[in-house]
C-alpha atoms as a PDB file:
ATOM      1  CA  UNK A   1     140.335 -16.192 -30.701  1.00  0.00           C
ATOM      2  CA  UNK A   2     136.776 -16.630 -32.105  1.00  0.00           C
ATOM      3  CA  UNK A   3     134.921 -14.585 -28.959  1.00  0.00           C
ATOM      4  CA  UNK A   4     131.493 -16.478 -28.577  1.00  0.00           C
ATOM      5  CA  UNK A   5     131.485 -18.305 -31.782  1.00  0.00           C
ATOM      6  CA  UNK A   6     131.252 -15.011 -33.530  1.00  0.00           C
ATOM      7  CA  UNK A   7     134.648 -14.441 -35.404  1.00  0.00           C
ATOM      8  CA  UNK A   8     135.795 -10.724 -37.186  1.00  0.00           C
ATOM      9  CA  UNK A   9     137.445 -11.148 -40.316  1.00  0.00           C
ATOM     10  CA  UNK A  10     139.146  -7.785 -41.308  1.00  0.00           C
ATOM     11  CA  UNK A  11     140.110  -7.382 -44.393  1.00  0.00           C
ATOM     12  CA  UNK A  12     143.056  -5.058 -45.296  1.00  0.00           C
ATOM     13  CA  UNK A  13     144.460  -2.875 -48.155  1.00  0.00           C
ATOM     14  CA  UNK A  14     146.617  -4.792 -50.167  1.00  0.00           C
ATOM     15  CA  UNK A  15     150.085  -3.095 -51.566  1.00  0.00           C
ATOM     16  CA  UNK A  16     150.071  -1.403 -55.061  1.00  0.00           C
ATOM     17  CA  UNK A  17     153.984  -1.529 -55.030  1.00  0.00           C
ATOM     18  CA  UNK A  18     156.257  -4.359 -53.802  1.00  0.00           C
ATOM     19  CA  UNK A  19     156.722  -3.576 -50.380  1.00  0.00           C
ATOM     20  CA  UNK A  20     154.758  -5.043 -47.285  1.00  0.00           C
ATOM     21  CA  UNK A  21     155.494  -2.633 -44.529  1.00  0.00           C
ATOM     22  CA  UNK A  22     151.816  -1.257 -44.441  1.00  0.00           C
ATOM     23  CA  UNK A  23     150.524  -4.352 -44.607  1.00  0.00           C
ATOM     24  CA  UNK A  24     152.204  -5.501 -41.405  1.00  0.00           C
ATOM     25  CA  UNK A  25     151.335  -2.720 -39.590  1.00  0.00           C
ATOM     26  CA  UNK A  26     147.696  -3.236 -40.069  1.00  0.00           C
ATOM     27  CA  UNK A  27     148.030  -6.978 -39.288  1.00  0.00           C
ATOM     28  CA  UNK A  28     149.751  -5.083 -35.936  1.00  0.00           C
ATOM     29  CA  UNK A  29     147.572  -3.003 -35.259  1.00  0.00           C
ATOM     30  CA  UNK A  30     144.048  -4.722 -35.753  1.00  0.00           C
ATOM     31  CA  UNK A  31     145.374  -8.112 -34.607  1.00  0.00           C
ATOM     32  CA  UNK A  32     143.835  -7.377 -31.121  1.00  0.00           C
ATOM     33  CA  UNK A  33     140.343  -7.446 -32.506  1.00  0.00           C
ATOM     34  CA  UNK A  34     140.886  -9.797 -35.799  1.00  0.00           C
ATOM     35  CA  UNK A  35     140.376 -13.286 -35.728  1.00  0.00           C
ATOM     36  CA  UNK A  36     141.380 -13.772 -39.578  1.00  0.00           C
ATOM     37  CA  UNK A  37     142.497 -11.099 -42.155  1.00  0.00           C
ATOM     38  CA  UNK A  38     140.749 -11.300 -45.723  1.00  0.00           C
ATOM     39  CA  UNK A  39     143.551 -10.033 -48.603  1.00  0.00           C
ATOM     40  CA  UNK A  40     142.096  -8.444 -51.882  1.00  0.00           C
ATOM     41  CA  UNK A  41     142.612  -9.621 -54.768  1.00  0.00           C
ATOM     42  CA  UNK A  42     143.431  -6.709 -57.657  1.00  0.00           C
ATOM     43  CA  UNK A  43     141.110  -4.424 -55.276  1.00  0.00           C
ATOM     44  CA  UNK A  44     139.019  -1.721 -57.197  1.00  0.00           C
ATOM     45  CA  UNK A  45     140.491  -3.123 -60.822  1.00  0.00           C
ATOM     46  CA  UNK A  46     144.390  -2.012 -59.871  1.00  0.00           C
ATOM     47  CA  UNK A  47     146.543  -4.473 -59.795  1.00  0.00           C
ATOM     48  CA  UNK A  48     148.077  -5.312 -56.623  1.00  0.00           C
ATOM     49  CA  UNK A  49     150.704  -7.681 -54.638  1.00  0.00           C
ATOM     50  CA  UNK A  50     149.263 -11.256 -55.048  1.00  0.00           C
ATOM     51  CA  UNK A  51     146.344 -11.905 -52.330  1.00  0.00           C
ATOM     52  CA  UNK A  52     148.147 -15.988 -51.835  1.00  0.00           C
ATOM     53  CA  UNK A  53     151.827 -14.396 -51.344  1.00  0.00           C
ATOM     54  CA  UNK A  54     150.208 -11.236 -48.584  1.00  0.00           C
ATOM     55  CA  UNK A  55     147.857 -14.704 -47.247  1.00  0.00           C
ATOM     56  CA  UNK A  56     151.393 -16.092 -46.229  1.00  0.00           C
ATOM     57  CA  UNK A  57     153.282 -12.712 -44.608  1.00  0.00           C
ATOM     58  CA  UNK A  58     149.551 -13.072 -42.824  1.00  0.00           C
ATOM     59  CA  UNK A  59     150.086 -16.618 -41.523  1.00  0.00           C
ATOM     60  CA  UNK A  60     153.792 -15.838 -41.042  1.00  0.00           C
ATOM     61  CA  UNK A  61     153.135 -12.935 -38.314  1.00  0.00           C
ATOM     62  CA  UNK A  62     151.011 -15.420 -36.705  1.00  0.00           C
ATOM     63  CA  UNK A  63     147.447 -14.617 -37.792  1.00  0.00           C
ATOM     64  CA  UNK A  64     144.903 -16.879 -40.348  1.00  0.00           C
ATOM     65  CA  UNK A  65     144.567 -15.202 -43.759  1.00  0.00           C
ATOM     66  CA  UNK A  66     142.133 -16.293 -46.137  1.00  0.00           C
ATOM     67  CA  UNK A  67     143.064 -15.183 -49.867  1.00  0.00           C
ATOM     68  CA  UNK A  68     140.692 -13.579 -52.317  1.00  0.00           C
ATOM     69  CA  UNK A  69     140.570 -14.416 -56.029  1.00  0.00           C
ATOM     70  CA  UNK A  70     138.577 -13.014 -58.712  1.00  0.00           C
ATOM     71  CA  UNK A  71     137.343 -14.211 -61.613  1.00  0.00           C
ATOM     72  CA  UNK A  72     137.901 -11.702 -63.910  1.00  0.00           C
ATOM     73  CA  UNK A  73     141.620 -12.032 -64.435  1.00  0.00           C
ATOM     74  CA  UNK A  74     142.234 -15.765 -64.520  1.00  0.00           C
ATOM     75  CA  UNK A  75     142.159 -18.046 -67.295  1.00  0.00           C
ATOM     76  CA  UNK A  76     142.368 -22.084 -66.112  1.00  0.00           C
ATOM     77  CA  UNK A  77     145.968 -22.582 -66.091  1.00  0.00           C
ATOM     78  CA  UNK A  78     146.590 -19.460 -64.171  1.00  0.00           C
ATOM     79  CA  UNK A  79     144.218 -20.446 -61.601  1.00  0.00           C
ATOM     80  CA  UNK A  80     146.029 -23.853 -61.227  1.00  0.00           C
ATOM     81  CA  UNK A  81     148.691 -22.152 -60.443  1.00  0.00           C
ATOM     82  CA  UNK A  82     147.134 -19.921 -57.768  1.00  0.00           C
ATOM     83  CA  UNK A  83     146.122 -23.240 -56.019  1.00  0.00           C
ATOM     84  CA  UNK A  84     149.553 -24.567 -56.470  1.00  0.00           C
ATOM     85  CA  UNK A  85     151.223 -21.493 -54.982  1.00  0.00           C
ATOM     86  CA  UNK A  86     148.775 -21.513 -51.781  1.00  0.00           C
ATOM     87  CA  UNK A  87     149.437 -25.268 -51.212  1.00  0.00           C
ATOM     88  CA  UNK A  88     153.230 -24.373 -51.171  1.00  0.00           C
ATOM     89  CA  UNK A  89     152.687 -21.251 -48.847  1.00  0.00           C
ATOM     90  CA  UNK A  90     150.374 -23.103 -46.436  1.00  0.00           C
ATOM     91  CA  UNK A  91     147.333 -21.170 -47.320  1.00  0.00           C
ATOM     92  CA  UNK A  92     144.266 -22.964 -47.161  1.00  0.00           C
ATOM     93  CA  UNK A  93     141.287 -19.924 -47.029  1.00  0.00           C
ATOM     94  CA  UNK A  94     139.748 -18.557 -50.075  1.00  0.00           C
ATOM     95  CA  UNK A  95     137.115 -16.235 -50.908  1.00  0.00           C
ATOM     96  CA  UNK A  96     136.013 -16.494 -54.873  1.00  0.00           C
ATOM     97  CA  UNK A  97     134.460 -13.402 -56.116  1.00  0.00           C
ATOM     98  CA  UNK A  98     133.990 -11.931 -59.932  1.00  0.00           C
ATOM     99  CA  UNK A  99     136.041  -9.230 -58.857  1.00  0.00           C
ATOM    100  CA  UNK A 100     135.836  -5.035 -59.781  1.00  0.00           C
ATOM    101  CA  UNK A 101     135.626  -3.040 -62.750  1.00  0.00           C
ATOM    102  CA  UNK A 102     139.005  -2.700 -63.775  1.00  0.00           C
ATOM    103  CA  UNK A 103     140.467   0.371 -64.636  1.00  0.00           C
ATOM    104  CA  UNK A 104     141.764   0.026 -67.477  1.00  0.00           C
ATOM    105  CA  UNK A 105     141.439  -2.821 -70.092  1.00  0.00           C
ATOM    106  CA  UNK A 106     138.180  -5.305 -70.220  1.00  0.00           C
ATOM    107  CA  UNK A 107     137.629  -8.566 -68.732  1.00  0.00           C
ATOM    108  CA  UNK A 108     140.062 -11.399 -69.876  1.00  0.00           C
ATOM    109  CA  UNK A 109     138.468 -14.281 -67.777  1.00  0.00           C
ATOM    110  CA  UNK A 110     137.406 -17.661 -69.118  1.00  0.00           C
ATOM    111  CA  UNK A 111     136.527 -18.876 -65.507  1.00  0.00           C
ATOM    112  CA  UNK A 112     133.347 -18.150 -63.330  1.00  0.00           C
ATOM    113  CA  UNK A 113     133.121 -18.348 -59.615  1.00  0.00           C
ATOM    114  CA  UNK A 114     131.378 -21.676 -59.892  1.00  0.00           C
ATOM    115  CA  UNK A 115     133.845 -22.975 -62.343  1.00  0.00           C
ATOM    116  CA  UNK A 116     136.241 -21.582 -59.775  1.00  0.00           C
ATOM    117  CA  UNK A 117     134.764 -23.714 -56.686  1.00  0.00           C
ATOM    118  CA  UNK A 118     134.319 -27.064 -58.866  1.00  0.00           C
ATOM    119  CA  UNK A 119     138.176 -26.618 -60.166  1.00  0.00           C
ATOM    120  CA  UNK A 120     138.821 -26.301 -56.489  1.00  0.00           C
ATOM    121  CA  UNK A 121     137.059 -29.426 -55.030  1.00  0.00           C
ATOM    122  CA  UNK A 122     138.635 -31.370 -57.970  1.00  0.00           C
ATOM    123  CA  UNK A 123     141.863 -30.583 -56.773  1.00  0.00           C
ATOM    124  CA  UNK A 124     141.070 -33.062 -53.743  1.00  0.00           C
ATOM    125  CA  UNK A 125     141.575 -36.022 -55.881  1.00  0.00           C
ATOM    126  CA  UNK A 126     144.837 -34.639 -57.717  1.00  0.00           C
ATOM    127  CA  UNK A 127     148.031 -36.378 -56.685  1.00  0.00           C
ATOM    128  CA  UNK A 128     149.888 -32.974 -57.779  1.00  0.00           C
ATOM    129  CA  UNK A 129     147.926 -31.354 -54.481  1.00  0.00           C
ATOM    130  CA  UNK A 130     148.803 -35.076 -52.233  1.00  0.00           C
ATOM    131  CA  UNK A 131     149.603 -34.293 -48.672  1.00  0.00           C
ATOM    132  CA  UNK A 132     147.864 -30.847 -48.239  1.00  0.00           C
ATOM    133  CA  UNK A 133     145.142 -29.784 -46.632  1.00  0.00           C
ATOM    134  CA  UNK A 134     142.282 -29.584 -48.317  1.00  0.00           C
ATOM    135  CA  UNK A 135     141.277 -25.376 -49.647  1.00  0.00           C
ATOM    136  CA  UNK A 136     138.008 -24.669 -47.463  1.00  0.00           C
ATOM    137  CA  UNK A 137     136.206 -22.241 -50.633  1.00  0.00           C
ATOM    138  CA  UNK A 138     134.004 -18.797 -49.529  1.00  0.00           C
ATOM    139  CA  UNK A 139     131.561 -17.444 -52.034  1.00  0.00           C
ATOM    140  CA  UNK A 140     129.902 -13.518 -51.599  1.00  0.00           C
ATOM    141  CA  UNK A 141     126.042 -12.771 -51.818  1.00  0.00           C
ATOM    142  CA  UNK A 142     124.283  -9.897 -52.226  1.00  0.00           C
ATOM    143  CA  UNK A 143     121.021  -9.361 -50.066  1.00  0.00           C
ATOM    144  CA  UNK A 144     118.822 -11.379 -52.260  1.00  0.00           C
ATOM    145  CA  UNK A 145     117.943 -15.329 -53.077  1.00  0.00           C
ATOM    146  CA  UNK A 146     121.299 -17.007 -52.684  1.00  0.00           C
ATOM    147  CA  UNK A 147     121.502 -19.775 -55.946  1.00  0.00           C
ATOM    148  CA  UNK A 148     121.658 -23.450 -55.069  1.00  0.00           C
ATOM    149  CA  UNK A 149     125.505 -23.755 -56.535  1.00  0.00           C
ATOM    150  CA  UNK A 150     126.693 -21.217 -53.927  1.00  0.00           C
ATOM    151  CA  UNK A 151     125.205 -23.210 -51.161  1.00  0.00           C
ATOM    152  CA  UNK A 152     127.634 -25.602 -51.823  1.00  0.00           C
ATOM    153  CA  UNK A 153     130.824 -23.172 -50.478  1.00  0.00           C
ATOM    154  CA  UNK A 154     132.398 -24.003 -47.126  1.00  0.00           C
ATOM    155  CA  UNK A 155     131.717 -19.722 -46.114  1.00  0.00           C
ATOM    156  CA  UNK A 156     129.258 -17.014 -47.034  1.00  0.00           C
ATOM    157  CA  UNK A 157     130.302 -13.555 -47.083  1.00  0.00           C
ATOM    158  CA  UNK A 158     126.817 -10.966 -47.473  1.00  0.00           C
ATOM    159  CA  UNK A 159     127.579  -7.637 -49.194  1.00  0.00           C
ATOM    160  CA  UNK A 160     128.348  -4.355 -47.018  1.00  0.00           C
ATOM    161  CA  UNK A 161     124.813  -2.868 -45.410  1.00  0.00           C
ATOM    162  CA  UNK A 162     124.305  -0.298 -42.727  1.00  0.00           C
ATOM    163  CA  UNK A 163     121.065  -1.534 -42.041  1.00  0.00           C
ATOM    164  CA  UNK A 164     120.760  -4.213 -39.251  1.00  0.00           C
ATOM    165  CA  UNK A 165     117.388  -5.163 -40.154  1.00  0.00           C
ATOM    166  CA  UNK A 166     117.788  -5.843 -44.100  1.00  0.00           C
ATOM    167  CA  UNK A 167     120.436  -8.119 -43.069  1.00  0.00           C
ATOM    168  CA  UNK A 168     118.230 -10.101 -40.584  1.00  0.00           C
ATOM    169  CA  UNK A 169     115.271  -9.990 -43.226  1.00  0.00           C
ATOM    170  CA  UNK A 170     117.948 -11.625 -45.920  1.00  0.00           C
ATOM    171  CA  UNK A 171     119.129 -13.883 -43.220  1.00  0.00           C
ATOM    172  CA  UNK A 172     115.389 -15.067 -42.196  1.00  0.00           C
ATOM    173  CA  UNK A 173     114.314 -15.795 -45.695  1.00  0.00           C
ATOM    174  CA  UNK A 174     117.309 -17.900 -46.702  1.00  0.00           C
ATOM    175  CA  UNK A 175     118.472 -21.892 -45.445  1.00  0.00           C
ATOM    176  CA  UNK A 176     122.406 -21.573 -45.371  1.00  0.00           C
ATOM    177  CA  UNK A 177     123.997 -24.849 -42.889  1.00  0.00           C
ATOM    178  CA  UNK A 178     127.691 -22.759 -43.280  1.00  0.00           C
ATOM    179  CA  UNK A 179     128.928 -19.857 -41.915  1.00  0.00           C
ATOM    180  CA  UNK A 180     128.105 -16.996 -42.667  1.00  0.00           C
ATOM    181  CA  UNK A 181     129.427 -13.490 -42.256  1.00  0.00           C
ATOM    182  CA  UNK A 182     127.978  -9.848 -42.355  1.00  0.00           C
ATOM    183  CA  UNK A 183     129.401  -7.471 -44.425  1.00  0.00           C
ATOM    184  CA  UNK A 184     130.453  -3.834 -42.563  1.00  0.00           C
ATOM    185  CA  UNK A 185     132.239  -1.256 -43.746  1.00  0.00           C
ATOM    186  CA  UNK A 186     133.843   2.199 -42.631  1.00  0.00           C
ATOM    187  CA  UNK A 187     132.053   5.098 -44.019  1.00  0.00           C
ATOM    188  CA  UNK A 188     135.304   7.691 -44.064  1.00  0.00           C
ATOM    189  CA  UNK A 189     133.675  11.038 -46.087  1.00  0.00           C
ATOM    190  CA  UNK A 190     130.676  11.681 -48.453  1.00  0.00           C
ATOM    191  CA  UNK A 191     132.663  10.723 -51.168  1.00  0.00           C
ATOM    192  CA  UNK A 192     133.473   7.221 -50.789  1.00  0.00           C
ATOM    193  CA  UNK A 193     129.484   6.715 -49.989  1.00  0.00           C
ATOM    194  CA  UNK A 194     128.771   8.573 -53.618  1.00  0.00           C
ATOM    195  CA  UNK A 195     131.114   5.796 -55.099  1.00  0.00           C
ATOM    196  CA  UNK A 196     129.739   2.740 -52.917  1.00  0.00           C
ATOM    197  CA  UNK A 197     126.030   3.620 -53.648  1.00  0.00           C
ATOM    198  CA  UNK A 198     127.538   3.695 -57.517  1.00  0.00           C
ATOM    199  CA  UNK A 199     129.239   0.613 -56.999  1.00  0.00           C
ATOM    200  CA  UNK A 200     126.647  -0.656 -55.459  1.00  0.00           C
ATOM    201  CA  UNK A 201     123.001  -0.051 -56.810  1.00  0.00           C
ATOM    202  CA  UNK A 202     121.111  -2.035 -54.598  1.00  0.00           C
ATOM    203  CA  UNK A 203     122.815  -0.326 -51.054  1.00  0.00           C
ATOM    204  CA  UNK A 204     121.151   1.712 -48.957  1.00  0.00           C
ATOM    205  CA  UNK A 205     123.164   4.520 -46.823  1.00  0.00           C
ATOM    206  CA  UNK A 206     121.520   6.503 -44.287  1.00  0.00           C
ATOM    207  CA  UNK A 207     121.327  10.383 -45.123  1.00  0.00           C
ATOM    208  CA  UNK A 208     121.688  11.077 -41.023  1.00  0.00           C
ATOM    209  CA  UNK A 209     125.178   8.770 -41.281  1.00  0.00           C
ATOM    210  CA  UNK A 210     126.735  10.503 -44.733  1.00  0.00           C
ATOM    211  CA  UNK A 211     125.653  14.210 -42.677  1.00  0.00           C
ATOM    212  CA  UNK A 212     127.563  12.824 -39.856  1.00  0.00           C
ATOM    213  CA  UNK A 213     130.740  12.025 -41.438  1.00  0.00           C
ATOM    214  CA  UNK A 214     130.802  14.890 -42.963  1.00  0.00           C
ATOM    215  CA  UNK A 215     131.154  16.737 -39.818  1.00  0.00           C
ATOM    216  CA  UNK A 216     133.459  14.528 -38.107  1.00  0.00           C
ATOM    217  CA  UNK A 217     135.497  11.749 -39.581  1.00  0.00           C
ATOM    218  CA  UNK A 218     135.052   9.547 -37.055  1.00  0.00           C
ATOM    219  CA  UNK A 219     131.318   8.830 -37.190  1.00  0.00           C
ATOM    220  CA  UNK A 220     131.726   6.550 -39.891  1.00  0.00           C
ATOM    221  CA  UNK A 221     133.793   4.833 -37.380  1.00  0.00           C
ATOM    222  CA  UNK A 222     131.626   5.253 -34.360  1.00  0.00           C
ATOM    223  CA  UNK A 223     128.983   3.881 -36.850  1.00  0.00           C
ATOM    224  CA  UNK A 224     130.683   0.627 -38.257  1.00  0.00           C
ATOM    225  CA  UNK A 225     131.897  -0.241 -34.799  1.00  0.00           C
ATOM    226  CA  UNK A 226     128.596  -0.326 -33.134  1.00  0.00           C
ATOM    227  CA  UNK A 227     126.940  -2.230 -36.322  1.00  0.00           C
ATOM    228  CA  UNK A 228     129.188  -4.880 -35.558  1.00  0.00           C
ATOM    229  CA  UNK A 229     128.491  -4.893 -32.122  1.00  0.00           C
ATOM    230  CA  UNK A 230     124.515  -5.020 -33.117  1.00  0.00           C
ATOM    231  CA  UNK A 231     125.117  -8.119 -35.414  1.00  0.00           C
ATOM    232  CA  UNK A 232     127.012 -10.233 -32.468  1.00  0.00           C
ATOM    233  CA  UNK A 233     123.824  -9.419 -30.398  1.00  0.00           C
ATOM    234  CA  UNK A 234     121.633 -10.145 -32.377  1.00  0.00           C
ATOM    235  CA  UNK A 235     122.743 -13.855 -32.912  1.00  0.00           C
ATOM    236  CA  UNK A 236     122.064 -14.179 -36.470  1.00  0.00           C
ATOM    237  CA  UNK A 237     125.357 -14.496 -38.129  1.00  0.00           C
ATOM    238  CA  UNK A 238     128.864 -16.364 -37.302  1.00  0.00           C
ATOM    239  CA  UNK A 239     130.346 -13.184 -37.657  1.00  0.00           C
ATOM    240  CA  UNK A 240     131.710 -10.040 -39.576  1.00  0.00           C
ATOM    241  CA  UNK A 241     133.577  -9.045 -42.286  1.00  0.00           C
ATOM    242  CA  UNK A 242     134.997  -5.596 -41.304  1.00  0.00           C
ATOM    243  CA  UNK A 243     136.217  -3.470 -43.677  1.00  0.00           C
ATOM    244  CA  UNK A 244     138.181  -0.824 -41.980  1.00  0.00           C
ATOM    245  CA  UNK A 245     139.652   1.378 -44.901  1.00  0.00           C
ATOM    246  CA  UNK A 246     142.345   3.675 -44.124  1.00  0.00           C
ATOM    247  CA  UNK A 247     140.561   4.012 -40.451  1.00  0.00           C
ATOM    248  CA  UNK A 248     141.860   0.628 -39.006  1.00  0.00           C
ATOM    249  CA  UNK A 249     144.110   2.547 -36.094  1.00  0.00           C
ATOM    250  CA  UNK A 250     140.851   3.948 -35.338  1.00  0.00           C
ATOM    251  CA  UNK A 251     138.595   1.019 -35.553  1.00  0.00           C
ATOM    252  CA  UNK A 252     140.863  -1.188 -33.721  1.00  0.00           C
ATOM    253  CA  UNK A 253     141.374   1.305 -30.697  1.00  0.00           C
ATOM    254  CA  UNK A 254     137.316   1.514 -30.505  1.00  0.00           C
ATOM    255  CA  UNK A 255     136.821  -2.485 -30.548  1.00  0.00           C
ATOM    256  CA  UNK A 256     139.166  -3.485 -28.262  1.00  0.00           C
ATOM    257  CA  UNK A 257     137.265  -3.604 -25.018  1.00  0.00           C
ATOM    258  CA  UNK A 258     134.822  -5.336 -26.674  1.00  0.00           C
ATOM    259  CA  UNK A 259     136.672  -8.358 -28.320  1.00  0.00           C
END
């Protein structure tokens, strides 16, 4: 249940091999605090279970999963098939992105993100897609002018920031009439913020918070949960997207009186 009009999407590692046990028992486990689960698609450029087919093990445990697709793997015929597949399975959620680096191999994509959308809204009109619900399309920004085509999705996810006030100075300076959803992340060692400010040029991570997890692990957790909590006060989004890592027993148990 959305708690106040402000709604947690979690978003959860997707399986490298063919079996969905761990992915279950994070649906389990942060299901008291999740009000949808976001599903990677190919997440950090390894290829992974299909976000549409985890999407429906989400919906079939009972939760709302949206799907994510990249662009960077699909040509147009294998992206009509990703829409066929999610019309079969029920799934009606997705979040288009140009998707990671990959780790081996180049990029093999003739679609874009905006290709991606219009394909999607044309799909309305097809007969082959006649008696389905119609896809409801996300799009991700970074914290900087959002284009006029990407004002057109149904959703907005903002990139990952750990500073409260950058997000509310992106989210005063822009006119956005859909929802849209902060970007937090787990901070779990000094490592993973080396890689993210790689992966990321344009983030900022506090020096106090990369000190702190490297003297106990769960200050990156302490952190993230309390940034959340800071963003639902503050009014200016319609919610999160959390991304928990491999510290979702963790973030779940220090939400749950608060959701």
């Amino acid at each position: 249940m959305v708690v106040d009009g402000f709604e947690v999407i979690c978003e959860i590692e997707p399986p490298v091999r063919p079996d969905l046990t761990r992915v279950r028992h994070q649906i389990g486990v942060l299901s008291p605090v999740a009000d949808s689960f976001l599903i990677p698609d190919n997440h950090i450029g390894r290829a992974t279970v299909s976000s549409v087919a985890v999407a429906h093990e989400v919906q079939a445990m009972g939760a709302s999963g949206i799907a994510c697709l990249n662009s960077r793997d699909r040509n147009l015929l294998g992206f009509r098939r990703d829409l066929l597949t999610a019309a079969a399975y029920g799934v009606d959620r997705f979040l288009f992105v140009y998707g990671d680096k990959p780790t081996a191999g180049g990029r093999t994509s003739e679609l874009t993100v905006r290709a991606m959308i219009e394909e999607t809204r044309a799909a309305a009109e097809d007969a082959a897609f006649a008696g389905h619900a119609p896809f409801r399309v996300g799009v991700a920004s970074g914290l900087r002018p959002v284009p006029a085509w990407k004002t057109q999705a149904d959703f907005m996810f903002v990139q990952v920031s750990y500073s409260l006030d950058a997000l509310l100075r992106w989210r005063d300076g822009v006119r956005l009439d859909v929802p849209v959803y902060a970007g937090v992340m787990v901070l779990a060692s000094a490592g993973m913020a080396r890689n993210l400010a790689a992966a990321i040029p344009d983030i900022a991570i506090p020096d106090d918070l990369v000190a702190a997890v490297e003297r106990d692990r769960d200050a990156g957790v302490d952190a993230a949960c309390e940034h959340v909590l800071a963003i639902r006060d503050s009014g200016a989004f319609d919610g999160v997207h959390l991304v928990p890592v491999s510290r979702y027993r963790q973030v779940a148990a220090r939400l749950e009186h608060h959701f």
